[in-house]
Protein backbone atom coordinates (compact mmCIF):
# COMPACT_ATOMS: atom_id res chain seq x y z
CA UNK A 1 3.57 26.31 -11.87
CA UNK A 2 4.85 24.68 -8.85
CA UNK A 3 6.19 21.49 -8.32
CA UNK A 4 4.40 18.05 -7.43
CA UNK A 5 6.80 18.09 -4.01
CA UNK A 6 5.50 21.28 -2.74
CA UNK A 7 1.77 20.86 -3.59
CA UNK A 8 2.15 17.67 -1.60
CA UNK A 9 3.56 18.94 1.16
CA UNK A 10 0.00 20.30 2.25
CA UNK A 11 -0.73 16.23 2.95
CA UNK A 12 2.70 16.53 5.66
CA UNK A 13 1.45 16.87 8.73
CA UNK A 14 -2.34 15.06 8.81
CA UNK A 15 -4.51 13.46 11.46
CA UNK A 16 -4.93 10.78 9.77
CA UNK A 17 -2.80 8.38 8.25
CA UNK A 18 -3.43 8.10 4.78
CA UNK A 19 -1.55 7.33 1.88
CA UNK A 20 -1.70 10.96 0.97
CA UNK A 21 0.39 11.64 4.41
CA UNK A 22 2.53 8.73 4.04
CA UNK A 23 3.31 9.56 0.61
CA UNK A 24 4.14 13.57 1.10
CA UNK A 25 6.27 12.21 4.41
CA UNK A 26 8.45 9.64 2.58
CA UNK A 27 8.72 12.29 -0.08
CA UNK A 28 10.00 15.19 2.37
CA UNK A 29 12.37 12.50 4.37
CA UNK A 30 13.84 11.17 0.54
CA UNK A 31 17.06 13.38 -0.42
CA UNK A 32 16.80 11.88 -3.77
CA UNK A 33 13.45 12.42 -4.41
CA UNK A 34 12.96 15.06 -7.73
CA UNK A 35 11.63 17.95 -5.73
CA UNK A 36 11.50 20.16 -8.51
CA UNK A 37 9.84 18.04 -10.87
CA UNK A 38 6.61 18.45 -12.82
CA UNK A 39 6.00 16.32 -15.04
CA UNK A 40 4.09 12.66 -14.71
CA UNK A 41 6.70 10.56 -16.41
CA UNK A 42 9.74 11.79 -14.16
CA UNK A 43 7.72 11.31 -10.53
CA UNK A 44 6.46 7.85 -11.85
CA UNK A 45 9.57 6.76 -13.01
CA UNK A 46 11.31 7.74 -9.92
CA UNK A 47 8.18 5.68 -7.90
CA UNK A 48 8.39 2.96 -9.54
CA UNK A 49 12.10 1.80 -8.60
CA UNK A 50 11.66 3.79 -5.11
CA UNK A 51 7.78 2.90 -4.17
CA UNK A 52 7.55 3.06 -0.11
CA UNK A 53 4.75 1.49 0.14
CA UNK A 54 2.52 -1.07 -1.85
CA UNK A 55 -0.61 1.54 -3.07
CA UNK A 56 2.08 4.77 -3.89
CA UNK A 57 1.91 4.49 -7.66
CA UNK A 58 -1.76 4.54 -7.43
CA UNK A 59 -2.10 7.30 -4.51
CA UNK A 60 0.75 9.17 -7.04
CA UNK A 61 -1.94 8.68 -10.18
CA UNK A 62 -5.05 10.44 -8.24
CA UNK A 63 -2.56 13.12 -6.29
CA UNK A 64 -1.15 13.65 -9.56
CA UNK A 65 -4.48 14.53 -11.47
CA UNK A 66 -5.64 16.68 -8.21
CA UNK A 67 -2.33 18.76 -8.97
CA UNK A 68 -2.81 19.11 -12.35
CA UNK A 69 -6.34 20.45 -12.20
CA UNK A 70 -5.32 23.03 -9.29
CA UNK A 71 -1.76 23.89 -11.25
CA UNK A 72 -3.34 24.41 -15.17
């Protein structure tokens, strides 16, 4: 199973500007970021105290069920 970081990296790069670009961008420019995480209580954690913008933790809830459907 991969991790969340690299399935979201397919979002880098968009047209459009939507949270699911902004979120994979701030997540490829953070260094401290858990790229090798997988699991939904480490990412959320780490969004909660490091959120970059007001709608992450929800655009991290529906990514995060996407990823989980593609990854089981």
């Amino acid at each position: 199973m991969r991790s969340f970081y690299h399935y979201m990296m397919r979002y880098r790069g968009n047209r459009t500007d939507d949270e699911e670009k902004q979120l994979a961008e701030w997540m490829f420019g953070d260094h401290s970021f858990p790229k090798q995480a997988k699991t939904y209580d480490e990412i959320s954690r780490y969004l909660e105290w490091n959120a970059p913008f007001p709608s992450a933790l929800s655009a991290f809830d529906r990514l995060y069920e996407m990823y989980k459907m593609e990854e089981d």
